[in-house]
Protein backbone atom coordinates (compact mmCIF):
# COMPACT_ATOMS: atom_id res chain seq x y z
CA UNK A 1 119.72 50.98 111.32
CA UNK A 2 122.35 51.88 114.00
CA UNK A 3 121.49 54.62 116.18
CA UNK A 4 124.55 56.68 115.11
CA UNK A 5 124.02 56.00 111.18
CA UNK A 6 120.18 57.11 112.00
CA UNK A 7 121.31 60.06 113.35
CA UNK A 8 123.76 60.76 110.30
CA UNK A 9 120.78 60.23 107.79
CA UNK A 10 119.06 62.53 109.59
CA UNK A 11 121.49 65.08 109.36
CA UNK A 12 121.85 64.27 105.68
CA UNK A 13 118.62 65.27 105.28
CA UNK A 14 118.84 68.04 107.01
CA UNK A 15 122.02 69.12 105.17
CA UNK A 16 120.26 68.46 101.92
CA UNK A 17 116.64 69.86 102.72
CA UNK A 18 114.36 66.99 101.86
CA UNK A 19 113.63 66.52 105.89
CA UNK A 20 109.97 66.40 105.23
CA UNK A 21 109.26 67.27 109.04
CA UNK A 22 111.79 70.48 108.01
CA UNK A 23 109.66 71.67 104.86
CA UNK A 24 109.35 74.92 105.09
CA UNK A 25 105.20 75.91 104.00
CA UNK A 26 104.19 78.89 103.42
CA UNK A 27 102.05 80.69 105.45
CA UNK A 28 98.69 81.02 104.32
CA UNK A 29 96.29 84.28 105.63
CA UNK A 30 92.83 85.05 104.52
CA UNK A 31 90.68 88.11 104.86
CA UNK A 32 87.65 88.10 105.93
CA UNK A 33 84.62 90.64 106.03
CA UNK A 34 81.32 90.54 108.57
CA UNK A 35 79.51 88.87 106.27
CA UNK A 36 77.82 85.11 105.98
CA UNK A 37 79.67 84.45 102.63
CA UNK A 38 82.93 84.74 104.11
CA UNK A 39 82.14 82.47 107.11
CA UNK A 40 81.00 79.67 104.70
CA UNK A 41 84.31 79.80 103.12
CA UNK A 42 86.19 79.50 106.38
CA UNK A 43 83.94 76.87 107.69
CA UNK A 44 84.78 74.88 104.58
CA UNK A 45 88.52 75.92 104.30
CA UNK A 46 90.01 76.45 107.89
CA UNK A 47 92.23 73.16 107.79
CA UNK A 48 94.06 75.02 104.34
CA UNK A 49 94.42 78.36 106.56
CA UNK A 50 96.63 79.12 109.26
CA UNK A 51 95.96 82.83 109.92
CA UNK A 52 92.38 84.29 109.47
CA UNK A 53 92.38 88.01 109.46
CA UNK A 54 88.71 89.83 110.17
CA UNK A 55 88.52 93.59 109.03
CA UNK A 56 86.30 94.05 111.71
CA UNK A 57 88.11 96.99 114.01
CA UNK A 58 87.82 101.13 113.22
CA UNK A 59 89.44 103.64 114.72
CA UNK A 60 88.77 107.30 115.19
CA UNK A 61 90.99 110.54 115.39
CA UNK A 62 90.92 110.40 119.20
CA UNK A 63 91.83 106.57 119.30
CA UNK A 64 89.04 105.06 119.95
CA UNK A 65 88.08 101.68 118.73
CA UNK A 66 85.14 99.60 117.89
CA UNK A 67 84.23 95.97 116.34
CA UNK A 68 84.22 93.06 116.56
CA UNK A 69 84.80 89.47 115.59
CA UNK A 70 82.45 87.09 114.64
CA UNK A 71 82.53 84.47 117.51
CA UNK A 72 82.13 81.18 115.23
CA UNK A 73 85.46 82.46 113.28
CA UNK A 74 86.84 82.57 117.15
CA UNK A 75 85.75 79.24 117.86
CA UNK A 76 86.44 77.43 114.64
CA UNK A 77 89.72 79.35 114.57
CA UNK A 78 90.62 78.43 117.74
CA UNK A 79 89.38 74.25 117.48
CA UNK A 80 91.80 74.16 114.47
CA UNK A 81 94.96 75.79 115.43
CA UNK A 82 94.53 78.87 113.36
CA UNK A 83 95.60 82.32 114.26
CA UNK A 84 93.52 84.92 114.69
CA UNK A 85 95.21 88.29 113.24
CA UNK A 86 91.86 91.11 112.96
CA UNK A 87 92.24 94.07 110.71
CA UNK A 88 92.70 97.89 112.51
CA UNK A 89 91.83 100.57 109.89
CA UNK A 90 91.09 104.43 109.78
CA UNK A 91 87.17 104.41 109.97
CA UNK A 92 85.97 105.09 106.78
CA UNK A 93 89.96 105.49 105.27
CA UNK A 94 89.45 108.97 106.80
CA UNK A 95 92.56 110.73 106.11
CA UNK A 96 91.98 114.16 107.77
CA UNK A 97 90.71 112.00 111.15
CA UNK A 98 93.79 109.86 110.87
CA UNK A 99 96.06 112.99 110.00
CA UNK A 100 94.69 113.97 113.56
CA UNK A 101 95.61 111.17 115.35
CA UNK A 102 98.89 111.19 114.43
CA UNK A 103 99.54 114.91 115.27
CA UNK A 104 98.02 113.77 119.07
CA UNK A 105 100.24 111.71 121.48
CA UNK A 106 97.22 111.46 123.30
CA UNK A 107 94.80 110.04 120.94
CA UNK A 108 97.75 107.72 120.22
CA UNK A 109 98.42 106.21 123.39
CA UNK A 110 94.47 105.91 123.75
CA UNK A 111 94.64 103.99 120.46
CA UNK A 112 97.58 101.53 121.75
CA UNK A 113 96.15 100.96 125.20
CA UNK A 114 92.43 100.09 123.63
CA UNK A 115 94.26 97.55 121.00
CA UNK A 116 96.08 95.91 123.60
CA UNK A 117 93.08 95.41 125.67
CA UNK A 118 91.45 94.29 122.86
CA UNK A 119 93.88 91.22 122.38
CA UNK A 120 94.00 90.37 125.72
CA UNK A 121 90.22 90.16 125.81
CA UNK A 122 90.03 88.01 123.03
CA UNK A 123 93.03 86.09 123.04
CA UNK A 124 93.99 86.92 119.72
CA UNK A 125 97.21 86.18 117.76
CA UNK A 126 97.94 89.93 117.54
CA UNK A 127 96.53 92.68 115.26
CA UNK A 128 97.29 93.96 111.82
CA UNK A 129 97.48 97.92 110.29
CA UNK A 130 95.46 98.87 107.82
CA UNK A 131 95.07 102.33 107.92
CA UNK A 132 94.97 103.59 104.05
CA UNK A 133 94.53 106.67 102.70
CA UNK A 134 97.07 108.80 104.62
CA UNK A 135 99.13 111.49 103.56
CA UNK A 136 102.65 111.02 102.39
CA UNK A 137 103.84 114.06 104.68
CA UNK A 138 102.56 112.05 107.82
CA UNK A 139 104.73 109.15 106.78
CA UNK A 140 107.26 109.18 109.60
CA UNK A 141 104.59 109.87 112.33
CA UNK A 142 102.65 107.16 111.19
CA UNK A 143 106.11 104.95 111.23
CA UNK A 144 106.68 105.58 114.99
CA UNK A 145 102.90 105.13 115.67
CA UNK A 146 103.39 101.53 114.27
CA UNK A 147 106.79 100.99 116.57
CA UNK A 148 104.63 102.28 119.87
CA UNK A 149 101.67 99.78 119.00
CA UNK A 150 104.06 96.96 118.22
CA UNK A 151 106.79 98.20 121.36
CA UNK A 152 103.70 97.61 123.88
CA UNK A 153 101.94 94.45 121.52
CA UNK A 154 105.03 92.35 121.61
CA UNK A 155 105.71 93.13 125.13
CA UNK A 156 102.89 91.69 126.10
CA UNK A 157 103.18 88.67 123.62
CA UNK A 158 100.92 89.82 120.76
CA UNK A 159 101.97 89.74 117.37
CA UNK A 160 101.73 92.54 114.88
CA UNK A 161 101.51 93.36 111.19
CA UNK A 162 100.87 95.53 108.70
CA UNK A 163 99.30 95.61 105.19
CA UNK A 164 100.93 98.32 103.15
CA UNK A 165 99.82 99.46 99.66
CA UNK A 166 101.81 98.98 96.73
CA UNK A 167 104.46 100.77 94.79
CA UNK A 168 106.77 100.32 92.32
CA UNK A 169 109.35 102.96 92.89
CA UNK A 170 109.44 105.79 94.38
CA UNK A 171 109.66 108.46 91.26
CA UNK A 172 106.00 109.39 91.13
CA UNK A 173 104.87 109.25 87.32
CA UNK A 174 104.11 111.18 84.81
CA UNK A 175 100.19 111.98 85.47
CA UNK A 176 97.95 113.80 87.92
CA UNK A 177 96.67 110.65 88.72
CA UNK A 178 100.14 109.08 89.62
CA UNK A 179 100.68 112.34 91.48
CA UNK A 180 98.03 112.22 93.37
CA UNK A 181 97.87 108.15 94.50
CA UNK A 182 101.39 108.37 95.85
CA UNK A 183 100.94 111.75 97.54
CA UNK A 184 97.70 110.35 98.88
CA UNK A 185 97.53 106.32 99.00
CA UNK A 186 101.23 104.74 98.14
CA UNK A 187 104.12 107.40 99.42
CA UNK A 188 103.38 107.14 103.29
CA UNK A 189 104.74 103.20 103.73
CA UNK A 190 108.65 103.64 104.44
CA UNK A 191 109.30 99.55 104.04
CA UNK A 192 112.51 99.21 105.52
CA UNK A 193 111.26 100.57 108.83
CA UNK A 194 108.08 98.96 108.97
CA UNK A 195 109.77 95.50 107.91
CA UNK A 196 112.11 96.10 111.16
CA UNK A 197 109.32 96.48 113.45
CA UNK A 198 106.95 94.57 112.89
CA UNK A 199 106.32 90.56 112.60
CA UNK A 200 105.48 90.62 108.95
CA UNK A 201 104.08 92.57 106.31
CA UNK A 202 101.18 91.77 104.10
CA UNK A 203 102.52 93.60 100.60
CA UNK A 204 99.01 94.52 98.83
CA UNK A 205 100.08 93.31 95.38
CA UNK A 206 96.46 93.88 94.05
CA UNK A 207 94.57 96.93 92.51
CA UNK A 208 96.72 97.83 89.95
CA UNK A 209 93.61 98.46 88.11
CA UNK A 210 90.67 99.72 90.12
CA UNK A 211 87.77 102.01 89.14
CA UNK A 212 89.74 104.67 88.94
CA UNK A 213 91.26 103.60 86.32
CA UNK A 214 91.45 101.76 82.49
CA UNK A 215 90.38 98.84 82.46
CA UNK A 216 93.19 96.04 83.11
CA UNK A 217 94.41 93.15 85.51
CA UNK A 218 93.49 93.61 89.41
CA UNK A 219 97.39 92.18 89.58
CA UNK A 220 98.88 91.37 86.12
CA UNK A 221 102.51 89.51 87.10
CA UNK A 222 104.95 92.33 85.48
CA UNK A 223 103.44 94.88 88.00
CA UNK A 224 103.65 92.27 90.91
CA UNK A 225 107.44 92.26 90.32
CA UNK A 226 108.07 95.45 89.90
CA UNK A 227 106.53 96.24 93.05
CA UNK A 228 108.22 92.71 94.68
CA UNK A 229 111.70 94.61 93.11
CA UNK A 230 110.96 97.56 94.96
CA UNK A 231 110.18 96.15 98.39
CA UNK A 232 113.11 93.49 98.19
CA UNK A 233 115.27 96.51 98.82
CA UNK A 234 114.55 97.15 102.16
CA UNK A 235 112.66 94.20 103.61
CA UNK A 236 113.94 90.67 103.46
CA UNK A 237 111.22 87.85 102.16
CA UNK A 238 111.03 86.11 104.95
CA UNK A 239 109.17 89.13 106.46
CA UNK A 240 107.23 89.36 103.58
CA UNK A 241 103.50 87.74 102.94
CA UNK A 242 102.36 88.55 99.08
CA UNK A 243 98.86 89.72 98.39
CA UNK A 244 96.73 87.69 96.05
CA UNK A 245 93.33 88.61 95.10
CA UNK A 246 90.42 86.71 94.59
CA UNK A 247 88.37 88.83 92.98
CA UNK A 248 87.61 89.80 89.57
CA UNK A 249 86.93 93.59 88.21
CA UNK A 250 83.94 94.70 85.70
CA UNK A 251 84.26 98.05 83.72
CA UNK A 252 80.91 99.34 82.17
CA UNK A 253 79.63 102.84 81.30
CA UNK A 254 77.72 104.58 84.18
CA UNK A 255 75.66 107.55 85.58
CA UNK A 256 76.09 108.94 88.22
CA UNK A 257 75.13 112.29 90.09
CA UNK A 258 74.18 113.92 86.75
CA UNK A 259 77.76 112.69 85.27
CA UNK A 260 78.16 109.88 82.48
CA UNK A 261 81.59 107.93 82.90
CA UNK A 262 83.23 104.88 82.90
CA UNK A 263 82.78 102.66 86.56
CA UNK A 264 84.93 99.53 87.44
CA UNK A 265 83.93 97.63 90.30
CA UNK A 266 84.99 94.41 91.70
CA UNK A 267 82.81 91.16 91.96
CA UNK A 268 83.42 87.78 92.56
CA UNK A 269 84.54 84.91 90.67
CA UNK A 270 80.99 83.10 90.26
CA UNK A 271 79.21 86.40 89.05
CA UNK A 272 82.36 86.94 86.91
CA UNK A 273 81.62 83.87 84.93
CA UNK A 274 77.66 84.32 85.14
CA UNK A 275 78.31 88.30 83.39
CA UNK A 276 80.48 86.77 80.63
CA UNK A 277 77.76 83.38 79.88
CA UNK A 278 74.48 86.45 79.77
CA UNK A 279 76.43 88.00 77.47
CA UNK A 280 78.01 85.20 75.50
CA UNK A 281 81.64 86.36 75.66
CA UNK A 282 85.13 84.35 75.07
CA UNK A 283 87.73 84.46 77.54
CA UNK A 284 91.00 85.06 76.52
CA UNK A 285 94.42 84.59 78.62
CA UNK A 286 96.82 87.22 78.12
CA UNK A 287 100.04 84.86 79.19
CA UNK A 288 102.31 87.87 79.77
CA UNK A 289 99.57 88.74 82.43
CA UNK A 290 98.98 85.56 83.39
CA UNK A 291 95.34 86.84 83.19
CA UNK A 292 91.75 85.84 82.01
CA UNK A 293 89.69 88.55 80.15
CA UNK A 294 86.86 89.10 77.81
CA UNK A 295 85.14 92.09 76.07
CA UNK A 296 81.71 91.92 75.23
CA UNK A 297 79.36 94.26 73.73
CA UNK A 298 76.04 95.42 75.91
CA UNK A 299 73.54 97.23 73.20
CA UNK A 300 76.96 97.95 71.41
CA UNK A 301 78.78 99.59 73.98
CA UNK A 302 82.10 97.34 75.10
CA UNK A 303 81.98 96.08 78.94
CA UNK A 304 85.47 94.70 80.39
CA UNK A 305 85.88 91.61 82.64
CA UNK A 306 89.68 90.67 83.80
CA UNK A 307 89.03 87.18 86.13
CA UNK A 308 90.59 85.85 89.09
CA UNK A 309 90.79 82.24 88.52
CA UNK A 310 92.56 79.31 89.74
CA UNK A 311 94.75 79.60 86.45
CA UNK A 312 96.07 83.00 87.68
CA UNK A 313 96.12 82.29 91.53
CA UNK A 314 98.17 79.76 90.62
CA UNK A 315 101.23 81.79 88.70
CA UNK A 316 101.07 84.12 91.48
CA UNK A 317 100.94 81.31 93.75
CA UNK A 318 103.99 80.30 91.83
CA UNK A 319 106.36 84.07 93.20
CA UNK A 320 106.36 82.63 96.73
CA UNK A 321 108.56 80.01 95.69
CA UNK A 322 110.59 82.17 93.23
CA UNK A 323 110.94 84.87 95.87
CA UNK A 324 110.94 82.82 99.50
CA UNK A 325 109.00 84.64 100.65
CA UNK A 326 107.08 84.04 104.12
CA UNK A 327 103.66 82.91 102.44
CA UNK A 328 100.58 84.82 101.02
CA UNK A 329 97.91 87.41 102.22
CA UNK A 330 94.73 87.08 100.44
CA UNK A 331 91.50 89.22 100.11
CA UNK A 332 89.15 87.60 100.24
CA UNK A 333 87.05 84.70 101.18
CA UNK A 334 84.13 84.04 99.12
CA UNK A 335 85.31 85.41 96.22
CA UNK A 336 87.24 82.43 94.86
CA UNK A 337 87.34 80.04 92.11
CA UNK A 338 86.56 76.89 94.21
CA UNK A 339 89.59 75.24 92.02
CA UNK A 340 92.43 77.30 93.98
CA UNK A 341 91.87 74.54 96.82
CA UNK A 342 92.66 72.01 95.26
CA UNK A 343 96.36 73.97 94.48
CA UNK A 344 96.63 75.27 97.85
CA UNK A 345 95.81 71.47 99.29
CA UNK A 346 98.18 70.26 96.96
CA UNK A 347 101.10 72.41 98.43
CA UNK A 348 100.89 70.67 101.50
């Protein structure tokens, strides 16, 4: 082949998209905790990752900051070409302390100044937000504290993001409880502005059932949508990274300080299975869900189990495609089917 009809092929394929040096992948981030089950999941997955995000850094009301990462995450991070984006959160999801450090320009530019040293010291990719649990009043403060981090991060070539929790609207409900999460967990994320300023955001499409609440999918797809539908107005996809969980969520009866009540917590996908064989229950998929579940009795009182399996990380696998969006954001490792690699290796 000619030179010149090489160079028109290439275009071609350009024009067309099936370039396969031009394929587009999305971008993959994990969570991580400081814990040994987490770095045994890295160790064994880092060539499928390409940013590895450690919740290892609190902050207090006057801005100061603490943690750390695990160095083998650093080193195996950093041998294959992975980023390295660590978690910043309100110690504790502390919303009075937080509250504080907002009202303080002070405390603020002592919070900046000790994250940027913190990248520089480590050489890391950048940071990402995760401060949760903040009133919906301090929502414009805590906007312009995210555009002075990222203003003085990206000057000094550091990357920045943000993991906001999810909504669906922003007409609050008709319960107490709806009342309360958005005055309290989901009303203080303006989108729009955080899309603008930062590098991405990691949209926390998980917890739509928690232990607050019924028993029901930790992301069932409708909900995902709605709250996709909702962001889409103010933040384009290609800024957008899609939470997936990987864990699974129990519901039992419990006591606790003197009260008797229903308690969800989450668990992962190997004790998960192990509940529902020691008690003998079927799974069921609820396809509008896109869901495994079971309900089992224990002494004749019903126990819930909705499970994160390949099967579902696969159809929400499936709304990065539908959506273009940027790639996924995933809590965490070590919870996981073992199967979803196999998918995500697939992809490739």
């Amino acid at each position: 082949m000619s030179c010149a009809n090489r160079n028109t092929f290439v275009l071609l394929l350009l024009f067309i998209g099936l370039c396969p040096s031009q394929a587009q992948q999305p971008e993959k981030m994990f969570y991580t905790i400081d814990n040994e089950q987490c770095f045994q999941s890295f160790k064994l997955h880092v060539r499928s990752i390409d940013i590895v995000g450690p919740q290892s850094y609190k902050m207090d009301a006057h801005g100061a900051l603490w943690g750390s990462v695990d160095r083998r995450i650093i080193e195996l991070a950093a041998a294959n070409n992975v980023k390295v984006m660590p978690l910043v959160l309100n110690a504790g999801f502390d919303q009075p302390g937080f509250h504080a450090l907002l009202q303080d320009s002070l405390s603020r530019a002592r919070a900046v100044g000790n994250m940027l040293r913190v990248c520089r010291e480590n050489k890391y990719y950048g940071l990402q937000f995760d401060f949760e649990n903040i009133l919906v009043k301090d929502r414009d403060l805590f906007t312009d504290f995210y555009r002075q981090t990222a203003s003085v991060l990206h000057a000094n070539g550091f990357a920045i993001s943000i993991a906001v929790v999810p909504r669906t609207g922003d007409n609050i409900g008709p319960t107490e409880y709806h009342k309360w999460i958005y005055e309290y967990w989901r009303g203080a994320y303006d989108y729009k502005a955080l899309g603008e300023i930062g590098d991405f955001i990691s949209l926390m499409t998980y917890d739509q059932h928690t232990h607050r609440t019924t028993p029901g999918p930790v992301a069932g797809i409708p909900w995902m949508e709605a709250v996709i539908q909702f962001v889409l107005k103010g933040v384009p996809p290609a800024k957008i990274s899609i939470g997936i969980p990987f864990y699974s969520y129990r519901w039992q009866p419990s006591y606790q300080n003197n009260v008797a009540h229903v308690w969800g917590r989450s668990l992962d996908y190997a004790e998960a299975r192990g509940l529902a064989e020691r008690f003998g229950a079927t799974w069921q998929w609820d396809d509008r869900e896109k869901v495994s579940f079971t309900v089992y009795p224990n002494e004749y009182l019903n126990e819930y189990l909705y499970l994160e399996d390949a099967r579902s990380f696969i159809a929400k696998f499936a709304l990065v495609k539908k959506y273009r969006f940027r790639g996924i954001s995933v809590w965490r490792l070590g919870h996981e089917d073992p199967e979803v690699w196999q998918h995500l290796n697939s992809t490739k």
